[in-house]
C-alpha atoms as a PDB file:
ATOM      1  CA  UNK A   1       0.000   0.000   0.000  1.00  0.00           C
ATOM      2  CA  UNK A   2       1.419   3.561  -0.933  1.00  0.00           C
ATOM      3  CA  UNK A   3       0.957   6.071   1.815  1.00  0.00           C
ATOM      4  CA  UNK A   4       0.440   9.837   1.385  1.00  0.00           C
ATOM      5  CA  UNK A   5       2.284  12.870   2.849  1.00  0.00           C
ATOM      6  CA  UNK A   6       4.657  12.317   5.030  1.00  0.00           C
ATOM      7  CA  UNK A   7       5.330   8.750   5.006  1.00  0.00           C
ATOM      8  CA  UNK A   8       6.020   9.473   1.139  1.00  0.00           C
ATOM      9  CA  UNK A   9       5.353   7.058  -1.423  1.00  0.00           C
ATOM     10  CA  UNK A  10       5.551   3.985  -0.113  1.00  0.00           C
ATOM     11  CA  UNK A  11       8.112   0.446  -0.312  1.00  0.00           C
ATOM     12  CA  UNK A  12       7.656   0.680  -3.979  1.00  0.00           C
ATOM     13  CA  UNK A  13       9.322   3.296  -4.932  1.00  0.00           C
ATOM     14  CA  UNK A  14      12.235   3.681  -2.145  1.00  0.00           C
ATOM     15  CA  UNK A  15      13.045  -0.724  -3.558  1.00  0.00           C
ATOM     16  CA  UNK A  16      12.782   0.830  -7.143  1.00  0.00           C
ATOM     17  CA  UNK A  17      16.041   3.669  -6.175  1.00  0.00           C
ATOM     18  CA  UNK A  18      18.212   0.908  -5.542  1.00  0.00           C
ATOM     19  CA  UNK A  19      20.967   1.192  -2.742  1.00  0.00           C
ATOM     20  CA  UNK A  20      23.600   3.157  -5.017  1.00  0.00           C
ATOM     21  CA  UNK A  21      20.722   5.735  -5.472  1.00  0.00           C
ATOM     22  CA  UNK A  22      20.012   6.323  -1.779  1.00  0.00           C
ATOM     23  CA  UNK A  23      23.992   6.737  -0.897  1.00  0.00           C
ATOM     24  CA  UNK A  24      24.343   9.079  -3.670  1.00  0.00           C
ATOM     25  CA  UNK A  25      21.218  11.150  -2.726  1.00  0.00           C
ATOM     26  CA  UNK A  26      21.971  10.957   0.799  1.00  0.00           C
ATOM     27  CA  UNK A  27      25.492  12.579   0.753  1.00  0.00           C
ATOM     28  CA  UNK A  28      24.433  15.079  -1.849  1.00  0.00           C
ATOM     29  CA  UNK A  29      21.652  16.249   0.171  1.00  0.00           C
ATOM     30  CA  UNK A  30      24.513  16.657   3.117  1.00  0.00           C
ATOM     31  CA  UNK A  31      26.840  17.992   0.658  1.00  0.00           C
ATOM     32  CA  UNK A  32      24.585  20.657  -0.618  1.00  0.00           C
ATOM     33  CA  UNK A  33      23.104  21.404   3.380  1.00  0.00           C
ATOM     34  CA  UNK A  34      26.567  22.136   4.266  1.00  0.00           C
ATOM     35  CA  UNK A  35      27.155  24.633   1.412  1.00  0.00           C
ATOM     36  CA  UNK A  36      24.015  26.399   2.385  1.00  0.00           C
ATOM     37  CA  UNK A  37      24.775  26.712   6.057  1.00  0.00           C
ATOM     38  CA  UNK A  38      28.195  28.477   5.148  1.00  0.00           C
ATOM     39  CA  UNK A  39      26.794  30.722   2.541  1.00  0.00           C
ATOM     40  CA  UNK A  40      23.740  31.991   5.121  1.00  0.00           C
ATOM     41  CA  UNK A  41      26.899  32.257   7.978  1.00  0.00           C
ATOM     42  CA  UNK A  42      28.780  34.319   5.739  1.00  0.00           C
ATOM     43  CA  UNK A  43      25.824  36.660   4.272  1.00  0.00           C
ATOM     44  CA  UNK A  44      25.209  37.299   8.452  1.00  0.00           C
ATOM     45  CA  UNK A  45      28.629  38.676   8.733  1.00  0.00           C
ATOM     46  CA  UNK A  46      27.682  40.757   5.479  1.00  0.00           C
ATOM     47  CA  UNK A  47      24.739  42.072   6.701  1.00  0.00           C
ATOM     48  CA  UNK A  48      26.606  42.472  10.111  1.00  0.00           C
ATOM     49  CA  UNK A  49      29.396  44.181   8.618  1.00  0.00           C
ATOM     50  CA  UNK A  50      31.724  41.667   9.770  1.00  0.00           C
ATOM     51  CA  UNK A  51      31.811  40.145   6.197  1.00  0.00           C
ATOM     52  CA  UNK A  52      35.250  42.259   5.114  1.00  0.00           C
ATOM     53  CA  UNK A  53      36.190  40.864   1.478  1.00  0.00           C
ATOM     54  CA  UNK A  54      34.851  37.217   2.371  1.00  0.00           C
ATOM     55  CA  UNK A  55      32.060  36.547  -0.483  1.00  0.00           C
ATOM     56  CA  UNK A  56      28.896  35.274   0.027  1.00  0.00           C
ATOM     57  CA  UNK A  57      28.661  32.482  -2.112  1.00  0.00           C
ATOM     58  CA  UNK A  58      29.883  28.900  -3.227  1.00  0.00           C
ATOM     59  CA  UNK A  59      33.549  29.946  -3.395  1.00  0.00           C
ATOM     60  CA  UNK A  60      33.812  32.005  -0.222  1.00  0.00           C
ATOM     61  CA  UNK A  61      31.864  28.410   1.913  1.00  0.00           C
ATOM     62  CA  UNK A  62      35.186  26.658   0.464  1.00  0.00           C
ATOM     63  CA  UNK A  63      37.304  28.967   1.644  1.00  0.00           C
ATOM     64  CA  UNK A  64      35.582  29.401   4.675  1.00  0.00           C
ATOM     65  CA  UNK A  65      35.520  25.304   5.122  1.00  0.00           C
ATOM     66  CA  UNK A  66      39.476  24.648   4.420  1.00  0.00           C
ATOM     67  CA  UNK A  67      40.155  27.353   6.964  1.00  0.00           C
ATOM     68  CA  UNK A  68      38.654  25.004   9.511  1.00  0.00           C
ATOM     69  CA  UNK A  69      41.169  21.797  11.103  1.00  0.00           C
ATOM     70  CA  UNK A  70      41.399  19.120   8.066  1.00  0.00           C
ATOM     71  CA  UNK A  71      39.783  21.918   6.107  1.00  0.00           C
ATOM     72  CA  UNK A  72      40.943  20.061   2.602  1.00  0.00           C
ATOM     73  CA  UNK A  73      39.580  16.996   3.350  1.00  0.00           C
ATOM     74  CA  UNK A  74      36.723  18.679   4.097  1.00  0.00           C
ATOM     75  CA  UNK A  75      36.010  20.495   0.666  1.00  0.00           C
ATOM     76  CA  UNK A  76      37.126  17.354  -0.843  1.00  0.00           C
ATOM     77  CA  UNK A  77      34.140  15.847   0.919  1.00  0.00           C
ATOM     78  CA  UNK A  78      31.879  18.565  -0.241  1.00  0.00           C
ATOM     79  CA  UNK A  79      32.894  18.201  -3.506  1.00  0.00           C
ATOM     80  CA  UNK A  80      32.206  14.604  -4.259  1.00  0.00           C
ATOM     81  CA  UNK A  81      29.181  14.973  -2.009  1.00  0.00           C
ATOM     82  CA  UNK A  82      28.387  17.704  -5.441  1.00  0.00           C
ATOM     83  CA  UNK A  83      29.086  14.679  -7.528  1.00  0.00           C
ATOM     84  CA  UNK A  84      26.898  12.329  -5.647  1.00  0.00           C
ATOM     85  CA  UNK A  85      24.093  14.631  -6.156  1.00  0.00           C
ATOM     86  CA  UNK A  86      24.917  15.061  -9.614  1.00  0.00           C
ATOM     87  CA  UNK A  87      24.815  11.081 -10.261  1.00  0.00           C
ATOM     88  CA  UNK A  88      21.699  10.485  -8.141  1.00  0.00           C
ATOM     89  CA  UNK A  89      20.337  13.465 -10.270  1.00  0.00           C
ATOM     90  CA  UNK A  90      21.163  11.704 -13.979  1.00  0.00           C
ATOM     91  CA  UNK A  91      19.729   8.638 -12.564  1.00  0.00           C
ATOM     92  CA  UNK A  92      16.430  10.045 -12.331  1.00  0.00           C
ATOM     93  CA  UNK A  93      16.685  11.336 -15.315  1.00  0.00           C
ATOM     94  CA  UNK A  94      17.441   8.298 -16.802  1.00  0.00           C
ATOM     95  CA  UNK A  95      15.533   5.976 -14.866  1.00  0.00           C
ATOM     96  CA  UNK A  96      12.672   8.119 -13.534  1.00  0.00           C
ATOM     97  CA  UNK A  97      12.486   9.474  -9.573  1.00  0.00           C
ATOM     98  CA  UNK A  98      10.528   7.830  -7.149  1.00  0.00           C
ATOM     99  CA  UNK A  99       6.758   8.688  -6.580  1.00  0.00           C
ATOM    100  CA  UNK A 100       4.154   7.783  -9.278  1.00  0.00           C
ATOM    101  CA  UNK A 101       4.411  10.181 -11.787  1.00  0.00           C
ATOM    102  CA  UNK A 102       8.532   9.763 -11.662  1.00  0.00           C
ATOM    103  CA  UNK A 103       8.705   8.378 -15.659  1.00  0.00           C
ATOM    104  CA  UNK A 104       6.949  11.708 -17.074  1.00  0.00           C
ATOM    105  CA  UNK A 105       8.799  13.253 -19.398  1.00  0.00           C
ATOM    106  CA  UNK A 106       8.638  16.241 -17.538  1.00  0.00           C
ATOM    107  CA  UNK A 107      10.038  14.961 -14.353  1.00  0.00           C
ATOM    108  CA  UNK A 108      12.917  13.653 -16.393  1.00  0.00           C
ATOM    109  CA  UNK A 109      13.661  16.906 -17.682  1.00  0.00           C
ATOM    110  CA  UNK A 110      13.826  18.698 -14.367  1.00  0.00           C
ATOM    111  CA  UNK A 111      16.059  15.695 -13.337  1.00  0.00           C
ATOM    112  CA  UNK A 112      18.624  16.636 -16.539  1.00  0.00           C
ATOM    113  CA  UNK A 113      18.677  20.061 -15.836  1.00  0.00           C
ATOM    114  CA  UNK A 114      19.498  19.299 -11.983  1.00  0.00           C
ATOM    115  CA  UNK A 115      22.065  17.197 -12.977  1.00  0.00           C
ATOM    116  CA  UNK A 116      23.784  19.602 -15.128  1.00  0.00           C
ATOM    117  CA  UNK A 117      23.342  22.461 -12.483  1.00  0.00           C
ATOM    118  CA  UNK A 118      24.809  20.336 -10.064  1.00  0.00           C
ATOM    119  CA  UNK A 119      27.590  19.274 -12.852  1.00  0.00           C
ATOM    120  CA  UNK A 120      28.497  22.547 -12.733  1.00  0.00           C
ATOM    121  CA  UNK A 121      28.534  23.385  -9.090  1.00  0.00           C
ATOM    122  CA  UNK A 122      31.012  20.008  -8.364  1.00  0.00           C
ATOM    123  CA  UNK A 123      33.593  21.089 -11.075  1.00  0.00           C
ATOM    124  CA  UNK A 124      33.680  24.375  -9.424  1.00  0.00           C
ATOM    125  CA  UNK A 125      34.163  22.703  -5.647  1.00  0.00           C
ATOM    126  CA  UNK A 126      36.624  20.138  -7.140  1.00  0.00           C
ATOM    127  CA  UNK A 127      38.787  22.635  -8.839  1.00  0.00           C
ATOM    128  CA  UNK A 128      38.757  24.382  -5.569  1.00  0.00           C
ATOM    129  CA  UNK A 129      39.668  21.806  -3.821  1.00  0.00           C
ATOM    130  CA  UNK A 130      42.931  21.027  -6.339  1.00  0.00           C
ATOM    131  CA  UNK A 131      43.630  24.690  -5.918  1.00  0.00           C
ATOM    132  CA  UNK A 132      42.112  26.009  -8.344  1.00  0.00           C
ATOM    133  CA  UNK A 133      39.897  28.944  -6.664  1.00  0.00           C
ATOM    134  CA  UNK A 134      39.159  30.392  -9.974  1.00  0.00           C
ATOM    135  CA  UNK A 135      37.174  33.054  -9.854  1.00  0.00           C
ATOM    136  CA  UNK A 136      34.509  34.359  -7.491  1.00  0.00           C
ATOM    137  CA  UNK A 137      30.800  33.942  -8.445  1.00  0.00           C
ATOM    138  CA  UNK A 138      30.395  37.314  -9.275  1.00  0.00           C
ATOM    139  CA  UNK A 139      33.010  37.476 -11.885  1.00  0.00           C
ATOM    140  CA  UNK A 140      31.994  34.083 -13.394  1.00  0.00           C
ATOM    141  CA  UNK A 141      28.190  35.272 -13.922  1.00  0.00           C
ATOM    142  CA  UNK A 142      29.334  38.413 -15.523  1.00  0.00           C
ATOM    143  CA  UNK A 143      32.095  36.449 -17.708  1.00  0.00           C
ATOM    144  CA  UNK A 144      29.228  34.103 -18.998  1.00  0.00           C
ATOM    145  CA  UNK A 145      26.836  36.898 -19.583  1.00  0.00           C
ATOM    146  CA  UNK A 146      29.283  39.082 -21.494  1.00  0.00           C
ATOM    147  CA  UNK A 147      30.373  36.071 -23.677  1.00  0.00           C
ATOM    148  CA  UNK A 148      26.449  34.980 -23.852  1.00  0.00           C
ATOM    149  CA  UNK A 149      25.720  38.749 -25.311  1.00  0.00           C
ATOM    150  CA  UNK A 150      28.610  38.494 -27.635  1.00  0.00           C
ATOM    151  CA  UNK A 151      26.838  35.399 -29.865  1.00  0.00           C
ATOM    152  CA  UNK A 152      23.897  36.269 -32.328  1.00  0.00           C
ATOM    153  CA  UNK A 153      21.090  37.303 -30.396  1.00  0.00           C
ATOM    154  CA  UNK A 154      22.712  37.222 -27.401  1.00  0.00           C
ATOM    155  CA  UNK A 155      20.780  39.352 -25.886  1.00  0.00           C
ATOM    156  CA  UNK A 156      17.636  37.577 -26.271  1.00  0.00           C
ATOM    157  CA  UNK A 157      19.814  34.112 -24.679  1.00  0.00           C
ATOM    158  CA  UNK A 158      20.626  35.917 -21.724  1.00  0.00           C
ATOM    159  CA  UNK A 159      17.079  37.157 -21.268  1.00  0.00           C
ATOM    160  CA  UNK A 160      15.756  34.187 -22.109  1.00  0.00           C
ATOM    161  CA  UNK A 161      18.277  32.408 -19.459  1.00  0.00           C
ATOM    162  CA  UNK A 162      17.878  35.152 -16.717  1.00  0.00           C
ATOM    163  CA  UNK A 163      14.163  34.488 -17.172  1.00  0.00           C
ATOM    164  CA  UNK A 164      14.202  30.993 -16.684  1.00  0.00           C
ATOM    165  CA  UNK A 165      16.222  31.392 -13.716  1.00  0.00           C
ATOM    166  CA  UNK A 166      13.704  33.897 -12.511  1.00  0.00           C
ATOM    167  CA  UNK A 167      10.814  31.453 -12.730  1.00  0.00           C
ATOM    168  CA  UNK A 168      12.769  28.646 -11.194  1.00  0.00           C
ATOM    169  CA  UNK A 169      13.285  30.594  -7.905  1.00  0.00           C
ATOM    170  CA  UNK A 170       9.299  31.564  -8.034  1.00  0.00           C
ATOM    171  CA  UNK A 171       8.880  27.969  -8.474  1.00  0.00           C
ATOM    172  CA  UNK A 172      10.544  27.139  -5.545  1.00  0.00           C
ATOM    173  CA  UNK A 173       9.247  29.901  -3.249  1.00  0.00           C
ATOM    174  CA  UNK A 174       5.543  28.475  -4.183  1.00  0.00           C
ATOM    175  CA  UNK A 175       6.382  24.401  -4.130  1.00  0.00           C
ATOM    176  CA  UNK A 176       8.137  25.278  -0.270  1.00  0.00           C
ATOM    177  CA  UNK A 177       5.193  27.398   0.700  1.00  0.00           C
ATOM    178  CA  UNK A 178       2.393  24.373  -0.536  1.00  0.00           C
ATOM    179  CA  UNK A 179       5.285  22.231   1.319  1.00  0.00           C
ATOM    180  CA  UNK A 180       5.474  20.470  -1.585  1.00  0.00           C
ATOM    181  CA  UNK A 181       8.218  18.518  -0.276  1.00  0.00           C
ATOM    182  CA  UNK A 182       5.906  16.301   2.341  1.00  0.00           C
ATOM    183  CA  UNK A 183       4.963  14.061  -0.474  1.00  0.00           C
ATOM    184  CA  UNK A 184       8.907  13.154  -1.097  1.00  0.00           C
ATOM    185  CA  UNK A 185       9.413  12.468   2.886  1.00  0.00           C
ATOM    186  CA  UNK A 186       9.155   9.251   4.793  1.00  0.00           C
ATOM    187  CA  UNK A 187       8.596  10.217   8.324  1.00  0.00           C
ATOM    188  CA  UNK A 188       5.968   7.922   9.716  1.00  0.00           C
ATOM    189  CA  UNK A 189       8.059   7.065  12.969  1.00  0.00           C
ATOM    190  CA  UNK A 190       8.668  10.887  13.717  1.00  0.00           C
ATOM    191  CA  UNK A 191       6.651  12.236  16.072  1.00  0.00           C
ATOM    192  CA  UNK A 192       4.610  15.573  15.377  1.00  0.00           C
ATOM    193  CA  UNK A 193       7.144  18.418  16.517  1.00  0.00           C
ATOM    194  CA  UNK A 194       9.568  16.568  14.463  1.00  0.00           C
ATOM    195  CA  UNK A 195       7.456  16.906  11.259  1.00  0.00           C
ATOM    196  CA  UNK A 196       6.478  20.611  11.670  1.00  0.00           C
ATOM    197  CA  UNK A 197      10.009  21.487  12.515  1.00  0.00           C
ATOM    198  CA  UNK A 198      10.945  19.868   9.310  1.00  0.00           C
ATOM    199  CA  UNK A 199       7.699  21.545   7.459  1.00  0.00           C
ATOM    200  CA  UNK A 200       9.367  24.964   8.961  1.00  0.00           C
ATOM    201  CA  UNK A 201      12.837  24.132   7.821  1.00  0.00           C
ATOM    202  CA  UNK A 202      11.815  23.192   4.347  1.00  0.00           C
ATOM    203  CA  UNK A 203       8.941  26.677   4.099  1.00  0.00           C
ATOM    204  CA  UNK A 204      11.445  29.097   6.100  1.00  0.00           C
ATOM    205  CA  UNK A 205      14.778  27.701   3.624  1.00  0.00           C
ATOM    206  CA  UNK A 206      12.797  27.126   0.523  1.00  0.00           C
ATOM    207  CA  UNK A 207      10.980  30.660   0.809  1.00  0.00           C
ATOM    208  CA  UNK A 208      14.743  32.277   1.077  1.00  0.00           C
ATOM    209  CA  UNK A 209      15.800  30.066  -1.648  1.00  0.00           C
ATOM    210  CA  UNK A 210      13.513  30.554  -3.995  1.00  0.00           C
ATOM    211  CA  UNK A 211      13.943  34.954  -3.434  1.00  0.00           C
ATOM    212  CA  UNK A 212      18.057  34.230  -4.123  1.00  0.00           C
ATOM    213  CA  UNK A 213      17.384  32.822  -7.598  1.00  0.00           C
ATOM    214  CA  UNK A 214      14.529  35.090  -8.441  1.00  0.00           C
ATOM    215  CA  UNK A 215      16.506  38.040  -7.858  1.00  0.00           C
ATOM    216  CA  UNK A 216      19.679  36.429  -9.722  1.00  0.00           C
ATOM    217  CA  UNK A 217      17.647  35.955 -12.500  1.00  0.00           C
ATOM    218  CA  UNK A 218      16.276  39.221 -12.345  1.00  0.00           C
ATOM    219  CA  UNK A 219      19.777  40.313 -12.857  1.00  0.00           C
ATOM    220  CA  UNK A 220      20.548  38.981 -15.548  1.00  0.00           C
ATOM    221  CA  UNK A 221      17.067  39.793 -17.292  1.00  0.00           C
ATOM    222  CA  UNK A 222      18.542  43.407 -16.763  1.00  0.00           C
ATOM    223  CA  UNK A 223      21.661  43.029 -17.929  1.00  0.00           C
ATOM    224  CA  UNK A 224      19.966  41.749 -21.123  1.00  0.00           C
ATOM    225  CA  UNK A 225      17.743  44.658 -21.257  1.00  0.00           C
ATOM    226  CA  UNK A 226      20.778  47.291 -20.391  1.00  0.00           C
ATOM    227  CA  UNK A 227      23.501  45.269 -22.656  1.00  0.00           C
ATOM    228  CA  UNK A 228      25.313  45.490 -19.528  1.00  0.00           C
ATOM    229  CA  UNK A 229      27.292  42.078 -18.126  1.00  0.00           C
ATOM    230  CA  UNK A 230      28.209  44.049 -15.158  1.00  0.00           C
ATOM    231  CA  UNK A 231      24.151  43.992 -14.165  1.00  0.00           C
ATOM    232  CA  UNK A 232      24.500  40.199 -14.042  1.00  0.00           C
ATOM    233  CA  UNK A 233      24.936  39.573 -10.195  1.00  0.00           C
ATOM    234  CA  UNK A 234      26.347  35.925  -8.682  1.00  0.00           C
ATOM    235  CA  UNK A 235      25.011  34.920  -5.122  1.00  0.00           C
ATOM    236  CA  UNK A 236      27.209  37.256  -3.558  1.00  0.00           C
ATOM    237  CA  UNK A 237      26.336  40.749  -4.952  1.00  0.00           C
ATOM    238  CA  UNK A 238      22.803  39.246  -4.952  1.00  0.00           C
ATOM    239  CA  UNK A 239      22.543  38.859  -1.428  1.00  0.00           C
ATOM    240  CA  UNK A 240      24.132  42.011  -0.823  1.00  0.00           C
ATOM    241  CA  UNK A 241      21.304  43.781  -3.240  1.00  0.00           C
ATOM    242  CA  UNK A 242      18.720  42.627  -0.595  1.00  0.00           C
ATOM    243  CA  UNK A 243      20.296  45.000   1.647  1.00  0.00           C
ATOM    244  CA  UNK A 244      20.689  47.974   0.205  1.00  0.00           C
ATOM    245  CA  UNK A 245      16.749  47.789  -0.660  1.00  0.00           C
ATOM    246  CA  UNK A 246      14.089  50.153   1.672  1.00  0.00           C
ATOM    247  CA  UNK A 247      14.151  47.126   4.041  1.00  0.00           C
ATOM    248  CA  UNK A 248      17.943  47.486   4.753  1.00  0.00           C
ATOM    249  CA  UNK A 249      19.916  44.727   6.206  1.00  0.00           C
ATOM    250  CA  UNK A 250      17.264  43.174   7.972  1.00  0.00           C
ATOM    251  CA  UNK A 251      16.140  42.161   4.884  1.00  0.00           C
ATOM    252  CA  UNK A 252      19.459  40.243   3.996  1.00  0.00           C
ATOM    253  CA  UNK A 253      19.391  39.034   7.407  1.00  0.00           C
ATOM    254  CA  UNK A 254      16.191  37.074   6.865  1.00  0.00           C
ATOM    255  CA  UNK A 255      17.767  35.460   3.782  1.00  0.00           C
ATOM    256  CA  UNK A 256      20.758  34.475   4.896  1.00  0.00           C
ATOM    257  CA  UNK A 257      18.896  32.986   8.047  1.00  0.00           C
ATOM    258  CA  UNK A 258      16.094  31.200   5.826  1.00  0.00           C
ATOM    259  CA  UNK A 259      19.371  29.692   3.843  1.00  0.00           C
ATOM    260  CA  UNK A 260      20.755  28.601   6.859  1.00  0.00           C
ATOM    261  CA  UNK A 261      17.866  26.885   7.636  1.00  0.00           C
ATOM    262  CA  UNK A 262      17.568  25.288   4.524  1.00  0.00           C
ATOM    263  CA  UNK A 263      21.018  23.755   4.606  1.00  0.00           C
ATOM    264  CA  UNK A 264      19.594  22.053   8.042  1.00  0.00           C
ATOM    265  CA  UNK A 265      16.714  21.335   5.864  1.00  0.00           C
ATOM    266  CA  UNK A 266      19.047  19.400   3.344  1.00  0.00           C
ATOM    267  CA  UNK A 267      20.071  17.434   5.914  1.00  0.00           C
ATOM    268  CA  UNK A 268      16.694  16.479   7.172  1.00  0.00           C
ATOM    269  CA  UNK A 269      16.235  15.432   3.524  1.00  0.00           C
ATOM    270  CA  UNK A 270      19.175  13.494   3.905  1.00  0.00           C
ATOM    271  CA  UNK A 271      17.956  11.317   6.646  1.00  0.00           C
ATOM    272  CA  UNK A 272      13.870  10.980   5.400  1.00  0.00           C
ATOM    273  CA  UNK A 273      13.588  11.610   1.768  1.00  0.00           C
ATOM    274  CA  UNK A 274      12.328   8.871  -0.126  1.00  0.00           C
ATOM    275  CA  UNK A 275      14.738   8.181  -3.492  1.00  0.00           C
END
């Protein structure tokens, strides 16, 4: 029998993953939580004014994570953690997720664009973690947008891709505030506070989430519209945009709390999501 909500979708689909898939998933989900905790610490100290030069973002968590005792073998864990994600990611795309509606065509096509998001977003922790820093996310997103505006009807790409990005994050804000996420979660041995801690992890993170990509892709929408690359923001100037808005730094202090709390969030996914 397949049971609803929060005891997810039942024996059939978590047999159907396969072990490989729930290992992947499971340190992917960590890898990605721990990411998110760092890059919420670090936009505090922004909003805070602690932040100095550190950047809010993927690159500055790295740096912030190899500072700490056995700091490389730390980013090294984050980084194949990336990978893991990025496997367990292409195997739903290739196999279909768990739930009933997994094999759609649609679903598989979210899958393949996680996985190459997440593609991405490993290479970059890897390199790191060989010692390549690279650039910061800032730089890269303006890099990409001023070669993207550069190619015939460029400018209509980067709208096209800043748009997209846009309605991802709106996605995201509206599937974390119908807690979407329940019917992915087996937690029928939690009690109750357990389950609407978790519901406020995944609203509160996924809310803060989903306002960091909007915004990004707002960006770079603009930067289409103005010609500009420099427009194009990466995490880092984004978060700091929420701050100089009417609402001031409280504002970026919400965000950077509500990512916080979705990197704890990850981690409960970790532990109950059904793969």
């Amino acid at each position: 029998m397949t049971v609803r909500g929060f005891e997810g979708t039942g024996v059939q689909t978590a047999s159907r993953g396969g072990g490989l898939r729930k290992v992947t998933a499971r340190c992917g989900l960590l890898a990605r939580g721990v990411l998110y905790v760092l890059i919420g610490m670090l936009a505090l100290r922004v909003a805070s004014g602690d932040g100095g030069g550190e950047e809010a973002d993927r690159q500055g968590a790295l740096q912030e994570l190899v500072e700490k005792p056995f700091g490389d073998v730390l980013v090294w864990a984050v980084g194949l953690g990336l990978v893991c994600m990025m496997l367990w990611r292409l195997s739903e795309a290739v196999f279909g997720a768990a739930g009933p509606d997994g094999d759609k065509a649609a679903k598989r096509l979210a899958s393949a664009g996680r996985t190459v998001f997440y593609a991405v977003v490993a290479f970059s922790a890897l390199s790191f973690a060989t010692g390549g820093g690279g650039h910061s996310g800032d730089e890269q997103s303006r890099d990409v947008t001023a070669r993207a505006l550069d190619l015939p009807a460029g400018r209509w790409l980067v709208g096209a891709a800043g748009l997209g990005i846009a309605v991802a994050g709106v996605v995201v804000g509206v599937q974390a505030a119908r807690r979407s996420f329940r019917r992915h979660l087996a937690m029928g041995g939690v009690p109750r506070w357990g389950r609407r801690a978790v519901d406020f992890l995944g609203v509160s993170g996924g809310l803060a989430r989903g306002a960091v990509f909007a915004a990004a892709g707002g960006f770079v929408v603009y930067a289409a519209v103005r010609y500009d690359p420099a427009q194009a923001k990466g995490v880092d100037d984004t978060l700091r945009a929420f701050a100089a808005t009417a609402a001031g730094p409280r504002l970026l202090v919400a965000v950077a709390v509500g990512l916080m709390l979705f990197g704890v969030f990850s981690a409960a996914m970790a532990r109950w999501r059904e793969v």
